[in-house]
ModelCIF file with pLDDT and N, C-alpha, C, O atoms, coordinates in Angstrom:
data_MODEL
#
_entry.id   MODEL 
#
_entity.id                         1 
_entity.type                       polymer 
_entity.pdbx_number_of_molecules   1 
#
_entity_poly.entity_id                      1 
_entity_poly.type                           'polypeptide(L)' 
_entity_poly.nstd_linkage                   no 
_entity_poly.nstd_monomer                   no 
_entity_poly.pdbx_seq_one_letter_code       
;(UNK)(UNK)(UNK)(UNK)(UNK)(UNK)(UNK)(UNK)(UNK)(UNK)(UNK)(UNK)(UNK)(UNK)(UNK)(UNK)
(UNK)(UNK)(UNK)(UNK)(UNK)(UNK)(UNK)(UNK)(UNK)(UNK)(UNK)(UNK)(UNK)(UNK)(UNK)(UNK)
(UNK)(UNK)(UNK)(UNK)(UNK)(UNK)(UNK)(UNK)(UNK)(UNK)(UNK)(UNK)(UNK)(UNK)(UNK)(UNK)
;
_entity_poly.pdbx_seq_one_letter_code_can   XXXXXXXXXXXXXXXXXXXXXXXXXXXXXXXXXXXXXXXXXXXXXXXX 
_entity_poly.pdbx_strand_id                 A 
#
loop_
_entity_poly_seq.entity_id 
_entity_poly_seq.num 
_entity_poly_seq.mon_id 
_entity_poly_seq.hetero 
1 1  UNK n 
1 2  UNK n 
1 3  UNK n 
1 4  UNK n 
1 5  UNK n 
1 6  UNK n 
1 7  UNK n 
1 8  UNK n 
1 9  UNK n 
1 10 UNK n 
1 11 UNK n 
1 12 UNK n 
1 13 UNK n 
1 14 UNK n 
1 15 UNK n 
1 16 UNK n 
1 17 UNK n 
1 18 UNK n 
1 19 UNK n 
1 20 UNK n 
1 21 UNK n 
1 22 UNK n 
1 23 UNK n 
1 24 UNK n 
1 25 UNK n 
1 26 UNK n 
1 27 UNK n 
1 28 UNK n 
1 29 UNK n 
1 30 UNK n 
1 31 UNK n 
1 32 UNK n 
1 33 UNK n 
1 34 UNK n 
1 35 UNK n 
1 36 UNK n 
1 37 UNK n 
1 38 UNK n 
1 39 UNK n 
1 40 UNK n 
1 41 UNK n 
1 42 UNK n 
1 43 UNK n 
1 44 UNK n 
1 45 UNK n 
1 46 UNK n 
1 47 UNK n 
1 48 UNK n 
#
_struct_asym.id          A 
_struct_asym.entity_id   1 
#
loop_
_ma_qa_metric.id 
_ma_qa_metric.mode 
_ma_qa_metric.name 
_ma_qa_metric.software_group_id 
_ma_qa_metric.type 
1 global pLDDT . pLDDT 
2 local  pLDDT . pLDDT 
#
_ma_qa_metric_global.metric_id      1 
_ma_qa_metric_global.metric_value   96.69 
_ma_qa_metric_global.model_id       1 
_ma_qa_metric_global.ordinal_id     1 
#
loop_
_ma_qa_metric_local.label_asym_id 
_ma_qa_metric_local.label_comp_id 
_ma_qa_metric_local.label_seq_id 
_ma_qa_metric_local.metric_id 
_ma_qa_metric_local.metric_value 
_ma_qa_metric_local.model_id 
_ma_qa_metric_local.ordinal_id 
A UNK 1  2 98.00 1 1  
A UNK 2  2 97.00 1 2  
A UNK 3  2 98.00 1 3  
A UNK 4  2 98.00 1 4  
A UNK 5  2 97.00 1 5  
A UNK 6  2 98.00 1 6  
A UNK 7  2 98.00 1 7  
A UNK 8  2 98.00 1 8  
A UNK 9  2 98.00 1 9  
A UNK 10 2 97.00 1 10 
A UNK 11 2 95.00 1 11 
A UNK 12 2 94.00 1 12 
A UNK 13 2 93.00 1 13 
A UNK 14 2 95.00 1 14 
A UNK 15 2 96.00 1 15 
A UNK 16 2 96.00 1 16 
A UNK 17 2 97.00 1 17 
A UNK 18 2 97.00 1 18 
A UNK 19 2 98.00 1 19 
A UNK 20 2 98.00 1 20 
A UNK 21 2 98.00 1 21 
A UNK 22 2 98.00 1 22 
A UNK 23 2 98.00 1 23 
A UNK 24 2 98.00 1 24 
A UNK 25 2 98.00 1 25 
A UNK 26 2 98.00 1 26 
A UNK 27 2 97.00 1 27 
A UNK 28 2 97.00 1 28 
A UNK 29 2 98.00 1 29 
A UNK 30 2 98.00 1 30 
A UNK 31 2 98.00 1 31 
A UNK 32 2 98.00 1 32 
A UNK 33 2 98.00 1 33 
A UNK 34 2 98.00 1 34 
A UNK 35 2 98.00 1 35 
A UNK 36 2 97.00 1 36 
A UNK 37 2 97.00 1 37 
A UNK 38 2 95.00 1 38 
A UNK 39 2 94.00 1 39 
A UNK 40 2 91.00 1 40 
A UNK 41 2 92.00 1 41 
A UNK 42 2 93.00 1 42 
A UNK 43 2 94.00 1 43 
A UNK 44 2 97.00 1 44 
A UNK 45 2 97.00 1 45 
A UNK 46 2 97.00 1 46 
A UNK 47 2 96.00 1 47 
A UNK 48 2 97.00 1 48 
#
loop_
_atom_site.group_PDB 
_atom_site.id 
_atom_site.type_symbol 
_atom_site.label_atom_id 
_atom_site.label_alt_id 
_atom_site.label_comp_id 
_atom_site.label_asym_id 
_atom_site.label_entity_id 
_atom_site.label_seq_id 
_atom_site.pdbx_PDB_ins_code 
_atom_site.Cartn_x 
_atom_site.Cartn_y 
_atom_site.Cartn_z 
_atom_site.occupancy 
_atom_site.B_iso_or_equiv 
_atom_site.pdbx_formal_charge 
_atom_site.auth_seq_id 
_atom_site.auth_comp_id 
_atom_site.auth_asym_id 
_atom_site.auth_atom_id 
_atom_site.pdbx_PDB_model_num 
ATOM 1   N N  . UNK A 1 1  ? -2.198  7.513   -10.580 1.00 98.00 ? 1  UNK A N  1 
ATOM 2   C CA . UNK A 1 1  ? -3.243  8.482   -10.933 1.00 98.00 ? 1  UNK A CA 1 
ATOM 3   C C  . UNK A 1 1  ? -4.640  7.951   -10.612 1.00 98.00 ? 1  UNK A C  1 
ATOM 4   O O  . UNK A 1 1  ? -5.476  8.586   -9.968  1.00 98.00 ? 1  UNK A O  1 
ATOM 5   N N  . UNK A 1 2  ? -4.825  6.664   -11.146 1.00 97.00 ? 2  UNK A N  1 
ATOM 6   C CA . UNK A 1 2  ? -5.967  5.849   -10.675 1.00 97.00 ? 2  UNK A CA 1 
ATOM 7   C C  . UNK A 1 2  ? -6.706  6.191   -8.912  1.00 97.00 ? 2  UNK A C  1 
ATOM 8   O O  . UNK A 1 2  ? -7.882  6.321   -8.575  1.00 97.00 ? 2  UNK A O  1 
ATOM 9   N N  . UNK A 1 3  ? -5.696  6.235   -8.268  1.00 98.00 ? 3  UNK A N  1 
ATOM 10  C CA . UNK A 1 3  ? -6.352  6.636   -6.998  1.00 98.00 ? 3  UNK A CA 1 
ATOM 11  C C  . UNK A 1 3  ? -6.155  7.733   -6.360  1.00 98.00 ? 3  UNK A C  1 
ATOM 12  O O  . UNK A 1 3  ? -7.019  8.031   -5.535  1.00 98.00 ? 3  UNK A O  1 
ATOM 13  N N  . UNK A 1 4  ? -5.314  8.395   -6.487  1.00 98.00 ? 4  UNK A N  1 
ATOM 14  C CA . UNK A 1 4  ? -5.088  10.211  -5.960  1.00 98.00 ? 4  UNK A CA 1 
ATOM 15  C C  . UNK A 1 4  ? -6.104  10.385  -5.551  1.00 98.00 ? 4  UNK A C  1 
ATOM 16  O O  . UNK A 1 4  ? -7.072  9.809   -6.047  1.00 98.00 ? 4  UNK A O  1 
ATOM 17  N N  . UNK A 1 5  ? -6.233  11.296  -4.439  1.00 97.00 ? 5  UNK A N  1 
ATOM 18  C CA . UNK A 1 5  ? -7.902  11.454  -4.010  1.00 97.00 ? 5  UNK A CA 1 
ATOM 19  C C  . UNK A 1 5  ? -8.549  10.766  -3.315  1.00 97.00 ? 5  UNK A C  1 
ATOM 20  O O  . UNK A 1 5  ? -9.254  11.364  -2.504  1.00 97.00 ? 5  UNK A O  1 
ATOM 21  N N  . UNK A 1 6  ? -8.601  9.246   -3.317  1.00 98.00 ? 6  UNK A N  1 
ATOM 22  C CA . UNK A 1 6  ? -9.024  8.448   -2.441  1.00 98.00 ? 6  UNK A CA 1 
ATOM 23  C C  . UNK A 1 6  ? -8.640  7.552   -1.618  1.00 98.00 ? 6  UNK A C  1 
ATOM 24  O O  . UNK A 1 6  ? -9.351  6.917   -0.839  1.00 98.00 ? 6  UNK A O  1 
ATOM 25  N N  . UNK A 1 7  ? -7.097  7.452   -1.827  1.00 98.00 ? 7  UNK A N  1 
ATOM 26  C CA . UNK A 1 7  ? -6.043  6.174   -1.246  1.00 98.00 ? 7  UNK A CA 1 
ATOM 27  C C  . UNK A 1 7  ? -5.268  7.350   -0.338  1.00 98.00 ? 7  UNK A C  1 
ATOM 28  O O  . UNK A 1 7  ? -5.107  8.546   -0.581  1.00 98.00 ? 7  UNK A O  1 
ATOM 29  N N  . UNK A 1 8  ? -4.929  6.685   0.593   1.00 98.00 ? 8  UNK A N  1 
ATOM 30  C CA . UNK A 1 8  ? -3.804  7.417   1.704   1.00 98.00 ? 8  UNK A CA 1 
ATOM 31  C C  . UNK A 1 8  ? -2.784  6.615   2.366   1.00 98.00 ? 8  UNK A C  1 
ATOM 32  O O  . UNK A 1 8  ? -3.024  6.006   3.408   1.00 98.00 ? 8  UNK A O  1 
ATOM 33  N N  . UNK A 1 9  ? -1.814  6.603   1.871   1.00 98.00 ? 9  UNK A N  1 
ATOM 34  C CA . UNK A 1 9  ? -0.577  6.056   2.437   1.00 98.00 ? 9  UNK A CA 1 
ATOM 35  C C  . UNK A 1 9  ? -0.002  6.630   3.324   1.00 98.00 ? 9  UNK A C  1 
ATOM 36  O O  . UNK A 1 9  ? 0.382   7.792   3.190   1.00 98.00 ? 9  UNK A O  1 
ATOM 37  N N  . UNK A 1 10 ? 0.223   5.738   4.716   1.00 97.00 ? 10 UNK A N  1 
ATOM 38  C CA . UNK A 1 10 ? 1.167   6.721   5.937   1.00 97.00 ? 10 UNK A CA 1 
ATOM 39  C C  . UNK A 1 10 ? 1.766   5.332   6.447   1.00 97.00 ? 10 UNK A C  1 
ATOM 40  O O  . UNK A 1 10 ? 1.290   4.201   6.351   1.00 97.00 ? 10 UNK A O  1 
ATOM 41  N N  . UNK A 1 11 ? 2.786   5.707   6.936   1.00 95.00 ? 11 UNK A N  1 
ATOM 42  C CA . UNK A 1 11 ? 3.658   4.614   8.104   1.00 95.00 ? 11 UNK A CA 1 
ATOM 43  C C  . UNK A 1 11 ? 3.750   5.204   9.812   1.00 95.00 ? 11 UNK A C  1 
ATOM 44  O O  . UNK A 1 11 ? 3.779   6.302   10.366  1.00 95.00 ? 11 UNK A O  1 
ATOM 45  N N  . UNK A 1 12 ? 3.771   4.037   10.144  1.00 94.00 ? 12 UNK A N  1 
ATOM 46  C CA . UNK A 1 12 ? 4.091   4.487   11.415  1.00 94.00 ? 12 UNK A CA 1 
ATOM 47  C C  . UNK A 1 12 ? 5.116   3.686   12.298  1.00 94.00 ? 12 UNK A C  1 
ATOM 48  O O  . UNK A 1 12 ? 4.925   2.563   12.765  1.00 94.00 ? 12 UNK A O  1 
ATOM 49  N N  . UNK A 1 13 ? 6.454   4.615   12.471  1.00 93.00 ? 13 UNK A N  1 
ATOM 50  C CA . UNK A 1 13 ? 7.701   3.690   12.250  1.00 93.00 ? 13 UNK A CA 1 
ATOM 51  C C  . UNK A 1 13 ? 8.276   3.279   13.809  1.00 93.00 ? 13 UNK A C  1 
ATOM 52  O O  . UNK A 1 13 ? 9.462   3.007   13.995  1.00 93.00 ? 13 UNK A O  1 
ATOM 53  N N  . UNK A 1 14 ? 7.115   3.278   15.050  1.00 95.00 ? 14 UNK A N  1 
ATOM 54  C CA . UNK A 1 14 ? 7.338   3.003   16.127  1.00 95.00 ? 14 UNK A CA 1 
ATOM 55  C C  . UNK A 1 14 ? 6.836   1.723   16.077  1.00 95.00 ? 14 UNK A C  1 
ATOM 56  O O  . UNK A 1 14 ? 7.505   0.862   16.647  1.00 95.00 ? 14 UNK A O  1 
ATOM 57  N N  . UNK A 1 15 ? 5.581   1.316   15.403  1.00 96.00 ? 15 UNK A N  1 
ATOM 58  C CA . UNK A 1 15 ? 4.994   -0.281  15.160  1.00 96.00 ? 15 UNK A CA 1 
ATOM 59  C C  . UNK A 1 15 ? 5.322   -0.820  14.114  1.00 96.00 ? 15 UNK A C  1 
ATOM 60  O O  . UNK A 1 15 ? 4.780   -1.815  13.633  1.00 96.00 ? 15 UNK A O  1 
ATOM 61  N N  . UNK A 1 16 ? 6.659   0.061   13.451  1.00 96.00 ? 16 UNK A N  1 
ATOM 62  C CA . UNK A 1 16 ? 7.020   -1.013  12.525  1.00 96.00 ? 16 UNK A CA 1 
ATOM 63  C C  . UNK A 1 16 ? 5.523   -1.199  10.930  1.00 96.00 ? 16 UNK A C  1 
ATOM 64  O O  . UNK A 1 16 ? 5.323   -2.297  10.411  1.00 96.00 ? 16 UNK A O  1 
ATOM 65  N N  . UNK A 1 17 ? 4.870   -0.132  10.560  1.00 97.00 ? 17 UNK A N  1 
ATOM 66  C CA . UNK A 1 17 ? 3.654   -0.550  9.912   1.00 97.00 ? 17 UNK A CA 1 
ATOM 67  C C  . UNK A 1 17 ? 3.429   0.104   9.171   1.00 97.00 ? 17 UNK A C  1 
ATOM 68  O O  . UNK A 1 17 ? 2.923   1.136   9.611   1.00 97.00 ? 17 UNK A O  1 
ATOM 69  N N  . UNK A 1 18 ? 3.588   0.057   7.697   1.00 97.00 ? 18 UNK A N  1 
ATOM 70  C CA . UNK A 1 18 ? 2.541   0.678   6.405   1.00 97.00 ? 18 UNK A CA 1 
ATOM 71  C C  . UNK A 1 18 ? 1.192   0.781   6.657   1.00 97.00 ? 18 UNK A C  1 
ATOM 72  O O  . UNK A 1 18 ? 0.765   -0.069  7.438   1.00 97.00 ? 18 UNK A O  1 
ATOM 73  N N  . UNK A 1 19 ? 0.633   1.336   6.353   1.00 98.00 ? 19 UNK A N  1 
ATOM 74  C CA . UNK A 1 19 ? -1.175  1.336   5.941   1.00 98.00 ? 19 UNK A CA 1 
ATOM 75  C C  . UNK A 1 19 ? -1.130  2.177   5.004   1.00 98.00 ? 19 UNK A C  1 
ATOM 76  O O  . UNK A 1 19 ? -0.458  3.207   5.056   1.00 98.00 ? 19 UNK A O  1 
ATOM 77  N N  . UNK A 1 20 ? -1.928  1.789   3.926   1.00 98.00 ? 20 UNK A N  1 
ATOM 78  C CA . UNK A 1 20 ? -3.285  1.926   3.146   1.00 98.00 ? 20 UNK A CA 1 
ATOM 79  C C  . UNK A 1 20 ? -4.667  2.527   3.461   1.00 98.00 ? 20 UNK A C  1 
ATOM 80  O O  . UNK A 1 20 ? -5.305  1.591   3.941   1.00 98.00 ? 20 UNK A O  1 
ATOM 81  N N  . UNK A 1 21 ? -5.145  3.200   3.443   1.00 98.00 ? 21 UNK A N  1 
ATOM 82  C CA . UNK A 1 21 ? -6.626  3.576   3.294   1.00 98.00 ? 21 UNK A CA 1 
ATOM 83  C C  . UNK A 1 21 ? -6.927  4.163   2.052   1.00 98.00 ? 21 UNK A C  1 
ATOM 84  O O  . UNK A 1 21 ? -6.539  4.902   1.147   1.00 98.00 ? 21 UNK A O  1 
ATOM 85  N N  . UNK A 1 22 ? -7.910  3.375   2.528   1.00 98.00 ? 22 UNK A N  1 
ATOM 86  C CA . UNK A 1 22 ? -8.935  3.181   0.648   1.00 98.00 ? 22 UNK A CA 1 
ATOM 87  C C  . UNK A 1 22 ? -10.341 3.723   0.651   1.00 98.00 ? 22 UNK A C  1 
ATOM 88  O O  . UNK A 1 22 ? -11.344 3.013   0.715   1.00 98.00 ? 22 UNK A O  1 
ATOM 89  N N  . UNK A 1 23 ? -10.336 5.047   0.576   1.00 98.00 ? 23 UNK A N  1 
ATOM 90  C CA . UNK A 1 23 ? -11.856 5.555   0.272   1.00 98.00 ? 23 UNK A CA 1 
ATOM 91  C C  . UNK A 1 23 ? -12.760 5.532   -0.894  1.00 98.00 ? 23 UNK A C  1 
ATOM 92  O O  . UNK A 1 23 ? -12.016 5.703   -1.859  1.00 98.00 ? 23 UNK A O  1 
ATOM 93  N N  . UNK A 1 24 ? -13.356 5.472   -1.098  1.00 98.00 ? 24 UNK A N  1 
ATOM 94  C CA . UNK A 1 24 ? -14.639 5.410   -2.331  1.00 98.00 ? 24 UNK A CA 1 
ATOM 95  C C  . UNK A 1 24 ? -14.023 4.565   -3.013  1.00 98.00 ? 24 UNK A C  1 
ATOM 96  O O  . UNK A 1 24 ? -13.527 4.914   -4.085  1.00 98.00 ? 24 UNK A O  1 
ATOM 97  N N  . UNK A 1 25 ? -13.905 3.219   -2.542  1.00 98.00 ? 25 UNK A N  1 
ATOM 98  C CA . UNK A 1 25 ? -13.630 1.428   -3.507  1.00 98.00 ? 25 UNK A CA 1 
ATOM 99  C C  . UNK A 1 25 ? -14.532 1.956   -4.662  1.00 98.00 ? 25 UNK A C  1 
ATOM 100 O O  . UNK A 1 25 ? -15.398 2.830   -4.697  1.00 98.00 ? 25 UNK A O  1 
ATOM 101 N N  . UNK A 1 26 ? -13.959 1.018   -5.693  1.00 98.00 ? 26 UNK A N  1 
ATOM 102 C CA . UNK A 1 26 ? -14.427 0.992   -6.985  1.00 98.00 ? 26 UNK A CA 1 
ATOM 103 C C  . UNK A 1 26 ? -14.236 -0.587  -7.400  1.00 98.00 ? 26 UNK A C  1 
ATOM 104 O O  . UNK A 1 26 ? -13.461 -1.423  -6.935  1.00 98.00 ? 26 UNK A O  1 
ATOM 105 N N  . UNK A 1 27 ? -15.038 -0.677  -8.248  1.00 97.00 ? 27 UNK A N  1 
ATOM 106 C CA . UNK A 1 27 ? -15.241 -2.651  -8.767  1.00 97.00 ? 27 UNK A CA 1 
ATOM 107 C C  . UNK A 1 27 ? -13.635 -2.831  -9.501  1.00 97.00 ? 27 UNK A C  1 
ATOM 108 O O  . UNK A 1 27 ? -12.896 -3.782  -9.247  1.00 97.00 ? 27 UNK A O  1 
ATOM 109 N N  . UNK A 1 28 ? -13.300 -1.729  -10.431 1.00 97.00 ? 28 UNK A N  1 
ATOM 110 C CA . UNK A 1 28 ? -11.612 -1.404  -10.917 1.00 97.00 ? 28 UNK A CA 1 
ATOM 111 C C  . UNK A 1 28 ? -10.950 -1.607  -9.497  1.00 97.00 ? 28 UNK A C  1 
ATOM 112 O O  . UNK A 1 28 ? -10.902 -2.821  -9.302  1.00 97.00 ? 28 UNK A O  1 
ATOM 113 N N  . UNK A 1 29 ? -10.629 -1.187  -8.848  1.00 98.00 ? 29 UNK A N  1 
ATOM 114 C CA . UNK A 1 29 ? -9.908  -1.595  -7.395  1.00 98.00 ? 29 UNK A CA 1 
ATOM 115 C C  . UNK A 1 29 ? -9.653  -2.795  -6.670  1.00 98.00 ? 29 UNK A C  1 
ATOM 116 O O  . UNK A 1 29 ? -8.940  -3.066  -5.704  1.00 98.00 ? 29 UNK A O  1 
ATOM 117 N N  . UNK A 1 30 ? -10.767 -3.719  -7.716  1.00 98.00 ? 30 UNK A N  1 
ATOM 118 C CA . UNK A 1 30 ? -10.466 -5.400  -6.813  1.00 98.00 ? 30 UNK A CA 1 
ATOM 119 C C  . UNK A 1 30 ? -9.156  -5.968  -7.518  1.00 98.00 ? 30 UNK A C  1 
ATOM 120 O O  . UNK A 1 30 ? -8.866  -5.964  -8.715  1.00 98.00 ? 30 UNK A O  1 
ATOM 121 N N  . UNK A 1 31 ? -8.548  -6.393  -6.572  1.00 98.00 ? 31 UNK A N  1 
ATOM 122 C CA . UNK A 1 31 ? -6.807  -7.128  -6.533  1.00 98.00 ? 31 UNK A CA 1 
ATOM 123 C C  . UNK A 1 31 ? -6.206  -7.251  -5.266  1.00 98.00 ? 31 UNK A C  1 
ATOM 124 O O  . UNK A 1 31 ? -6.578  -6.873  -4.156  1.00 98.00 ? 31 UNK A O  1 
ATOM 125 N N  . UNK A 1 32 ? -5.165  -7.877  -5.664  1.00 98.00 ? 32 UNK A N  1 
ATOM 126 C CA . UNK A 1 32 ? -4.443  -8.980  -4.605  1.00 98.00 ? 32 UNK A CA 1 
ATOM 127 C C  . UNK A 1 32 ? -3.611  -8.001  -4.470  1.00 98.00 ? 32 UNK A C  1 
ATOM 128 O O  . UNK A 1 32 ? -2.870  -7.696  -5.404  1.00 98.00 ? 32 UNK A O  1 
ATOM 129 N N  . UNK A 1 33 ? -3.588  -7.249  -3.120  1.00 98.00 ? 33 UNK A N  1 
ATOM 130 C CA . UNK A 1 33 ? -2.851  -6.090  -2.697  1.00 98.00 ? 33 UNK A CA 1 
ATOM 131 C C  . UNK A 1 33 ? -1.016  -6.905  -2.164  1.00 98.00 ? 33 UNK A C  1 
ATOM 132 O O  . UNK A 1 33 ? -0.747  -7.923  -1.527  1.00 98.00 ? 33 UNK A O  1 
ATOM 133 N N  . UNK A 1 34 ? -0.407  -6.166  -2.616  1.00 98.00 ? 34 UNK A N  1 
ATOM 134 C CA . UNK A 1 34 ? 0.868   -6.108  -2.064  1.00 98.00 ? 34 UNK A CA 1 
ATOM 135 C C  . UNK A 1 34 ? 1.929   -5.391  -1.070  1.00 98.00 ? 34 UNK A C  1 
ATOM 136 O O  . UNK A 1 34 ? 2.538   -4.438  -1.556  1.00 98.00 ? 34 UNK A O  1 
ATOM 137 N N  . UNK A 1 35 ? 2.198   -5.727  0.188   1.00 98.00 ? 35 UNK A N  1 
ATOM 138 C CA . UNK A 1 35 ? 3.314   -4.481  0.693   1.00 98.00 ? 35 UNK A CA 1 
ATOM 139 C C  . UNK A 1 35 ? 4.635   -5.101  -0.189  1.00 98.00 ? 35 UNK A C  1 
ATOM 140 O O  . UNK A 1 35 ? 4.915   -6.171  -0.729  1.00 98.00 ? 35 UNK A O  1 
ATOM 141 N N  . UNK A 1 36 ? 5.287   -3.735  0.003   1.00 97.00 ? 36 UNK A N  1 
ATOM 142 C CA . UNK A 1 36 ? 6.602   -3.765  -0.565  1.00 97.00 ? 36 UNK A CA 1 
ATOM 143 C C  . UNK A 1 36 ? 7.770   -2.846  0.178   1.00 97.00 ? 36 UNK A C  1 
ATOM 144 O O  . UNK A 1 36 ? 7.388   -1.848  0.789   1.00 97.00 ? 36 UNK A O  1 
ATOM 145 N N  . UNK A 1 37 ? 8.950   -3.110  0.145   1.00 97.00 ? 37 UNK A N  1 
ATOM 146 C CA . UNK A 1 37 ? 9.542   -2.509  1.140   1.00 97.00 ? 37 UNK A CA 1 
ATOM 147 C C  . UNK A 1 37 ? 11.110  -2.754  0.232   1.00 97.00 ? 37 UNK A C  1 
ATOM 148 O O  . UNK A 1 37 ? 11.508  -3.789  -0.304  1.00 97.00 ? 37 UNK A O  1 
ATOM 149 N N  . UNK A 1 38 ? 11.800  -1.351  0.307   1.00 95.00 ? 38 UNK A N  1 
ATOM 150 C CA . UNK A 1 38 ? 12.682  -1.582  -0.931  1.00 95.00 ? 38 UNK A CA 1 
ATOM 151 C C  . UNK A 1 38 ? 14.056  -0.809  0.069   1.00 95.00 ? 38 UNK A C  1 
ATOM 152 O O  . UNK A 1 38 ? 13.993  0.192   0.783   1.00 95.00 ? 38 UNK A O  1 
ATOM 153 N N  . UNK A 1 39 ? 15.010  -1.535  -0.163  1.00 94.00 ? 39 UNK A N  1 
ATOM 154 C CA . UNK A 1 39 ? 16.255  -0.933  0.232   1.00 94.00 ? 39 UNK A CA 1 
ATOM 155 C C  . UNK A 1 39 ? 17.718  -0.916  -1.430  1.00 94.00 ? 39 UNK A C  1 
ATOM 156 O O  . UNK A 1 39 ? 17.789  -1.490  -2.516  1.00 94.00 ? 39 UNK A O  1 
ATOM 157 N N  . UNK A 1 40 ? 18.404  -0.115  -0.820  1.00 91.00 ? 40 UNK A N  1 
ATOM 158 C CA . UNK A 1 40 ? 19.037  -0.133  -2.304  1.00 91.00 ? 40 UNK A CA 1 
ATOM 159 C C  . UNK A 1 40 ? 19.683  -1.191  -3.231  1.00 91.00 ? 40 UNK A C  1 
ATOM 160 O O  . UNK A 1 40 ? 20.292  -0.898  -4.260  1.00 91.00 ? 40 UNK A O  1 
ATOM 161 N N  . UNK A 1 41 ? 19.519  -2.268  -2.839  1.00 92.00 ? 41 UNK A N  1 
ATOM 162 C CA . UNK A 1 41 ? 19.821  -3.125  -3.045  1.00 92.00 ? 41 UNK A CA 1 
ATOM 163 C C  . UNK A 1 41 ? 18.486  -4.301  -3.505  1.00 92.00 ? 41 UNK A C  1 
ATOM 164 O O  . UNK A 1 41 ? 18.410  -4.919  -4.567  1.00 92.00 ? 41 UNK A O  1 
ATOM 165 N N  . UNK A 1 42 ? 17.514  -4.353  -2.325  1.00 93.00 ? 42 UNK A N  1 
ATOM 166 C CA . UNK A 1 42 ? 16.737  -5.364  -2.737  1.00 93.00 ? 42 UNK A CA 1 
ATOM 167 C C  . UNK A 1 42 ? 15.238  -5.117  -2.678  1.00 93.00 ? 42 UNK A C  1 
ATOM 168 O O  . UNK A 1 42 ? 14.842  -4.468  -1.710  1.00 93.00 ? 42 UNK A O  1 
ATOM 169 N N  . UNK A 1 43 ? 14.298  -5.560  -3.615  1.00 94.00 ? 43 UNK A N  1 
ATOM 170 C CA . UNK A 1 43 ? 12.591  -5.019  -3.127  1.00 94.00 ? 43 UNK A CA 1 
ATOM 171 C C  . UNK A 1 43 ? 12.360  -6.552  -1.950  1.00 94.00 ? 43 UNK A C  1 
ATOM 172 O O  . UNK A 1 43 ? 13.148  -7.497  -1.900  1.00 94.00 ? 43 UNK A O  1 
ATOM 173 N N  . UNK A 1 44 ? 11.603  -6.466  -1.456  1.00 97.00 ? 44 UNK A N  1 
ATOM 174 C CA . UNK A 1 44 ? 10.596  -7.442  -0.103  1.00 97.00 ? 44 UNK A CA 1 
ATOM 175 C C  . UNK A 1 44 ? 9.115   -7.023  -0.679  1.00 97.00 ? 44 UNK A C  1 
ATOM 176 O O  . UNK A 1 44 ? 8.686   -5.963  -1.136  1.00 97.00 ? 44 UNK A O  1 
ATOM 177 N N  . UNK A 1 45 ? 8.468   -8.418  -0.444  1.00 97.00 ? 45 UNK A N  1 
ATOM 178 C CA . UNK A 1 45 ? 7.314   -8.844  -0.814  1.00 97.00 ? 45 UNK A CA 1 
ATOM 179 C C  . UNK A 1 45 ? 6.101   -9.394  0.246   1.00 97.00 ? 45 UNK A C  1 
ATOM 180 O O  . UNK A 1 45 ? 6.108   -10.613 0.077   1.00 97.00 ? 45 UNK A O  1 
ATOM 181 N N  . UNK A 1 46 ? 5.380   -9.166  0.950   1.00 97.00 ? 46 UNK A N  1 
ATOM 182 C CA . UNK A 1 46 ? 4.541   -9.906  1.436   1.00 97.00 ? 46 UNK A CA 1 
ATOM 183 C C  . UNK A 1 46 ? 3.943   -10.713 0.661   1.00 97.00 ? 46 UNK A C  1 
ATOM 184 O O  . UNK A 1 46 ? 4.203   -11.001 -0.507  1.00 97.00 ? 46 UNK A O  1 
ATOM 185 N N  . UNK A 1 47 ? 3.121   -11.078 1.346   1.00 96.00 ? 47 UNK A N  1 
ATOM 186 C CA . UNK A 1 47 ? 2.122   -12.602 0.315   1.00 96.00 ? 47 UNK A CA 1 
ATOM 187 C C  . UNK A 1 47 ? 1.437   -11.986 -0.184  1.00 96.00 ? 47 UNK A C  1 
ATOM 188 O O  . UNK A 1 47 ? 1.209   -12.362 -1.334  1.00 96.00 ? 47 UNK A O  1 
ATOM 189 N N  . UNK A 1 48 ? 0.698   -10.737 0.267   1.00 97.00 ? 48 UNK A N  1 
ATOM 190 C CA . UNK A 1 48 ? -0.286  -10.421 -0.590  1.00 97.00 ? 48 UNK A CA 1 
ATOM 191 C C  . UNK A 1 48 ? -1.940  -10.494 -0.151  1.00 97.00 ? 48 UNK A C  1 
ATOM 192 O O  . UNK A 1 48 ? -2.810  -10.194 -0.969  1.00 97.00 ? 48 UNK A O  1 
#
């Protein structure tokens, strides 16, 4: 709920790539972002 409105999540599954876009940052918004990638079995973690 925190970001509805200003965050946009899309993939693009020819480069293999999540993105994020982040409009109107807020000082609440600073953190150590994570991808995540979940199959039925297991979640995957980047560093962050």
């Amino acid at each position: 709920d925190s970001v509805k409105g200003r965050f946009t999540i899309s993939r693009d599954n020819a480069k293999n790539t999540v993105y994020l876009q982040m409009d109107s940052l807020k000082p609440e918004d600073t953190a150590v972002y994570f991808c995540n990638a979940r199959t039925v079995l297991y979640h995957y973690w980047g560093q962050g």
